[in-house]
Structure formats: C-alpha cells, structure tokens
C-alpha atoms as a PDB file:
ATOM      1  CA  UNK A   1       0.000   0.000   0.000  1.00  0.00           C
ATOM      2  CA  UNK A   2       1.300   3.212  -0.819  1.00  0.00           C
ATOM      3  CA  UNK A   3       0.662   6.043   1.837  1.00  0.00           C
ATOM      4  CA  UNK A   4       1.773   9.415   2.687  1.00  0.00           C
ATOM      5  CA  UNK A   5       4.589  10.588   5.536  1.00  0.00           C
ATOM      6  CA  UNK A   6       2.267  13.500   6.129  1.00  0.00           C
ATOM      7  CA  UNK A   7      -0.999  14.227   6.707  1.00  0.00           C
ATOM      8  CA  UNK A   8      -2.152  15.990   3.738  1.00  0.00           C
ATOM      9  CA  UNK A   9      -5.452  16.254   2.783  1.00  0.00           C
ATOM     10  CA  UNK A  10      -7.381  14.451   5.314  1.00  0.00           C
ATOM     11  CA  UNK A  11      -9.450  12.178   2.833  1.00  0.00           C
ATOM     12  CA  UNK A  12      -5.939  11.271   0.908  1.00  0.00           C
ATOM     13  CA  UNK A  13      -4.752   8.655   3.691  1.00  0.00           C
ATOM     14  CA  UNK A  14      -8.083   7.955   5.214  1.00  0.00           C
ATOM     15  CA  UNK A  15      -9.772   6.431   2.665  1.00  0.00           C
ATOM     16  CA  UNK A  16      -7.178   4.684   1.562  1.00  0.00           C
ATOM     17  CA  UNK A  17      -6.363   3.076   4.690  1.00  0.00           C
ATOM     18  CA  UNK A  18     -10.472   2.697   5.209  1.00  0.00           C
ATOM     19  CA  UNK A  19     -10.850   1.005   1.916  1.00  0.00           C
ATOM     20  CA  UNK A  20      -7.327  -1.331   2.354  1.00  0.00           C
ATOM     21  CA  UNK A  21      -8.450  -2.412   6.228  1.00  0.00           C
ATOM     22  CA  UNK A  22     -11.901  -2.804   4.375  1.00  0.00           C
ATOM     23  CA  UNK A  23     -10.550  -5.263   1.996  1.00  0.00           C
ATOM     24  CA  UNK A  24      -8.450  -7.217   4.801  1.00  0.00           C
ATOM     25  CA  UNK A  25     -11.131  -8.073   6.554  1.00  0.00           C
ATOM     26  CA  UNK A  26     -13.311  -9.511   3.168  1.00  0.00           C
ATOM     27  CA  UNK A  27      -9.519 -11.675   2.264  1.00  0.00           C
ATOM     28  CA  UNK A  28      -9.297 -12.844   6.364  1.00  0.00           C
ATOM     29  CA  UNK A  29     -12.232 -15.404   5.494  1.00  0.00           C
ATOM     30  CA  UNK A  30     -10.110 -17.320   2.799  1.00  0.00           C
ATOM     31  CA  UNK A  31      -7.150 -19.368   4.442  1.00  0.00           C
ATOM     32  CA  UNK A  32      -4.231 -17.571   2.461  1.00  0.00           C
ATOM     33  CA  UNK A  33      -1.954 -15.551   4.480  1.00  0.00           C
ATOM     34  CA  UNK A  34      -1.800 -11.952   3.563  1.00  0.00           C
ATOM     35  CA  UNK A  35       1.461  -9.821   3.984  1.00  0.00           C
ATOM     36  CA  UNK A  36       1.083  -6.362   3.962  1.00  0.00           C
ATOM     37  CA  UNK A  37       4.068  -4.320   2.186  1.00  0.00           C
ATOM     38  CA  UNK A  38       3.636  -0.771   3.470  1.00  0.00           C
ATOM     39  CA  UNK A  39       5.342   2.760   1.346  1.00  0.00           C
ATOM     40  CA  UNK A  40       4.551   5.788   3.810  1.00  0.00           C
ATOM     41  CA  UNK A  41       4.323   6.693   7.434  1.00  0.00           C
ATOM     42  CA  UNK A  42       0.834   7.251   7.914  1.00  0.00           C
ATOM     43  CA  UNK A  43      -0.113   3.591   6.592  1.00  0.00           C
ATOM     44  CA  UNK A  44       2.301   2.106   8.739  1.00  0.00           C
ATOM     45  CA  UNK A  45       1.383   3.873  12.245  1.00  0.00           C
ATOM     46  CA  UNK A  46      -2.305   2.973  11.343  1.00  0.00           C
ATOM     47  CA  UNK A  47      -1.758  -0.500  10.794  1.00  0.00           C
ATOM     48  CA  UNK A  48       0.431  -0.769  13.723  1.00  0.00           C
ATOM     49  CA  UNK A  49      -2.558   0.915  16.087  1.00  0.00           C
ATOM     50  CA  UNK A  50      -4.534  -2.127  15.319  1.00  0.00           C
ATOM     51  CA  UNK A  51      -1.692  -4.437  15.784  1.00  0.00           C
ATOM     52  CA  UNK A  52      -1.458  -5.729  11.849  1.00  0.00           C
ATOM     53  CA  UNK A  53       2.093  -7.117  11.070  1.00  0.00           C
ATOM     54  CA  UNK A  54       3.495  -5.463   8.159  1.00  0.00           C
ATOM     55  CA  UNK A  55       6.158  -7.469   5.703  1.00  0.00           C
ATOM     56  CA  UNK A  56       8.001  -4.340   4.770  1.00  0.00           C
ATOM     57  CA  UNK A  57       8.360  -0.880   5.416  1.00  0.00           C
ATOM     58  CA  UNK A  58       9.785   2.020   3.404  1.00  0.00           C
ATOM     59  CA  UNK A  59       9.307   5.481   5.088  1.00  0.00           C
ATOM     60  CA  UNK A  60      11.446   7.051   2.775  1.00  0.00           C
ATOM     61  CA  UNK A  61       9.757   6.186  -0.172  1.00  0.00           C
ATOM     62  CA  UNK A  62       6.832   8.001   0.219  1.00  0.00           C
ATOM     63  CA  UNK A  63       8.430  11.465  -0.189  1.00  0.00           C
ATOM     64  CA  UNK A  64       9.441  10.418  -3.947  1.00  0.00           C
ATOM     65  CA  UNK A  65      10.038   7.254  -5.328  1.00  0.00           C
ATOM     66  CA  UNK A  66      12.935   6.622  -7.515  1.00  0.00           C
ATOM     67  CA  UNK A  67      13.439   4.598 -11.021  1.00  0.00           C
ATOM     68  CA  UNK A  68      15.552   2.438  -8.532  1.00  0.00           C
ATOM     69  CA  UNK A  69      13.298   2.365  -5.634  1.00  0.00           C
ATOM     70  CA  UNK A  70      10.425   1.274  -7.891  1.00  0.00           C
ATOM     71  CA  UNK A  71      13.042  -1.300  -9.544  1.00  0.00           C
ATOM     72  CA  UNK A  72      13.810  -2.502  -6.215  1.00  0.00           C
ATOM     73  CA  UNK A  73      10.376  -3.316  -4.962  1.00  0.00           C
ATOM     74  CA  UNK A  74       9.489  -4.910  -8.509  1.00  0.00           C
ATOM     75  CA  UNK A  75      12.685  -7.018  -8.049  1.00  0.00           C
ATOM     76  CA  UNK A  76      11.809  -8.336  -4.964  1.00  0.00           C
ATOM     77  CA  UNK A  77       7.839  -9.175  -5.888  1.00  0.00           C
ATOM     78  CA  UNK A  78       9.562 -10.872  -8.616  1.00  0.00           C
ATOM     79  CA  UNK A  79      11.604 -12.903  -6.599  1.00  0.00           C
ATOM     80  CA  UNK A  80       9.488 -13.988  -3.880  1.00  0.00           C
ATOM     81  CA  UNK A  81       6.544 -14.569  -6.742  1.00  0.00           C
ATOM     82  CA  UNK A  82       8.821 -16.976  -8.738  1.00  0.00           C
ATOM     83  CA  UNK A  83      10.159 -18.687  -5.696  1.00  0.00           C
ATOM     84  CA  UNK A  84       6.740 -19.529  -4.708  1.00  0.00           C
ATOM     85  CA  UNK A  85       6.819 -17.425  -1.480  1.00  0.00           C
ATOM     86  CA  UNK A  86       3.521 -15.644  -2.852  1.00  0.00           C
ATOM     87  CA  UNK A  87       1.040 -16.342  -5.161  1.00  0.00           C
ATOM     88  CA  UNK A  88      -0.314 -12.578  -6.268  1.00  0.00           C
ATOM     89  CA  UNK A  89       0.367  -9.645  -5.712  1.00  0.00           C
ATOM     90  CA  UNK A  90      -1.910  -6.276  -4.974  1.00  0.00           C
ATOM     91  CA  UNK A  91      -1.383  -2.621  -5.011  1.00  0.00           C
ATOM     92  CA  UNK A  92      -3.540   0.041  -2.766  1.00  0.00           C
ATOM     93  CA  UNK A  93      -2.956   3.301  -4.232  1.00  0.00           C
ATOM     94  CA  UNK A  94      -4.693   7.122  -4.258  1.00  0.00           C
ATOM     95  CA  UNK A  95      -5.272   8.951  -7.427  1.00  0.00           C
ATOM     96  CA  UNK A  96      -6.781  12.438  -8.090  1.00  0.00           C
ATOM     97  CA  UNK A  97      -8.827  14.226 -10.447  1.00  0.00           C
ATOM     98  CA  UNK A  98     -10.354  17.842 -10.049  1.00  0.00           C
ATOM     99  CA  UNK A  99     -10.101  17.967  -6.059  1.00  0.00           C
ATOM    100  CA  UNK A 100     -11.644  13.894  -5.273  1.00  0.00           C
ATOM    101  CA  UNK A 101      -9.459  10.902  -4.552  1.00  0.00           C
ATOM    102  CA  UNK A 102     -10.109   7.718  -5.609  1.00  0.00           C
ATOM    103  CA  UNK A 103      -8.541   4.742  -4.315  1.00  0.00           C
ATOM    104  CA  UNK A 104      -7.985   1.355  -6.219  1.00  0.00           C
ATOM    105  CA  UNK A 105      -6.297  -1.871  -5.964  1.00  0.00           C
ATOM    106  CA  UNK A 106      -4.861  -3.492  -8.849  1.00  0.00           C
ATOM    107  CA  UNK A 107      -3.502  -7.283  -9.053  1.00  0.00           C
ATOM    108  CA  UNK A 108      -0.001  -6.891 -10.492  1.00  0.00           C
ATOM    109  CA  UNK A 109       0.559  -9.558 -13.336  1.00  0.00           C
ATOM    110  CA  UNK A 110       3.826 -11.014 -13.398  1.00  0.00           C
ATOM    111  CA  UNK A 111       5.331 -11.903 -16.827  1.00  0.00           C
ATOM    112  CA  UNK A 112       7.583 -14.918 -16.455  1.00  0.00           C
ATOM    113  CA  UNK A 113       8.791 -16.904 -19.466  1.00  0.00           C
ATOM    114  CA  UNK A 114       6.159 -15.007 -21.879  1.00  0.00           C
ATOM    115  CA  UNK A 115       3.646 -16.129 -19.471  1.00  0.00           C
ATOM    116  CA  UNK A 116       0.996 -14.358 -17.573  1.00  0.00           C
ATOM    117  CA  UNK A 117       1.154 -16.212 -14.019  1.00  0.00           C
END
C-alpha cells in the first residue's frame, strides 16, 4: 500500500487506509496468508494501532520514489513470486482528479517466461 509521511489532505490517507483495512477483513475469510508491504508513514502507524504485522516498510519512499526504488520493490515481488513465497500480488494506491481521490487496488501480473502467471 502506498501512503503518505504526512498528513495531507485528510481524505488522501483515510480512505485509503479505510478502503485497504476494508478489503483485509473480506480476504481474512479465505485461508491464504496476507502480507502487507507498506510505502509511507501514515499507513504504517495505522496498521500498527490495530496491531497488523506489516512485511516491509519504506518510510522514505513516500516522499518520492525513484526509477531504482520502484526497480527494487518490482525485483523483490519478482523474486518472492517466482520462488513460490507468494502467489499474487496487490497494489492500494490514491489517485486524483479535479479535487476527489479515488482509491484502487490493482492485481499486479507477473510476466515470467512469456507467461501471464
């Protein structure tokens, strides 16, 4: 989930961390674990308040994240995808258009041997 360091606007990190606690709850009924990779301050203080483990942090992504930051992260879901350590992965992210934010989740295809998977 991608999240702020800052409180900005107040509907910018609440609804996103409304909608992604939201969507925990609906995956806690199937049996498959759920790890929680967490970009931005506010995310990770809220999910820590109600005591949900987090994989990964990365405060210092939030501010701006790099060609290589971004390369990093993909590197990893790569990695732990291919090595059977996960299954799918999600991301939780905020958009904007004239003044409202819209949150979505999107299941990140992974392209392995000219294969969707």
């Amino acid at each position: 989930m991608y999240s702020s360091n800052r409180g900005l606007c107040a509907g910018f990190n609440s609804n996103l961390l409304r909608f992604t606690e939201t969507w925990l709850h609906k995956k806690e009924t199937s049996k498959k674990q759920i790890n929680l990779h967490m970009i931005g301050r506010k995310g990770r203080d809220f999910f820590k308040a109600r005591k949900i483990d987090l994989k990964n942090v990365h405060l210092d992504y939030a501010e701006c994240l790099t060609m290589n930051q971004a390369t990093e992260l993909a590197e990893k879901a790569i990695t732990d995808f291919l090595s059977g350590d996960i299954d799918s992965y999600y991301i939780i992210y905020n958009t904007q258009s004239c003044g409202v934010y819209t949150v979505s989740r999107k299941r990140i295809k992974i392209y392995h041997g000219g294969h969707i998977r």
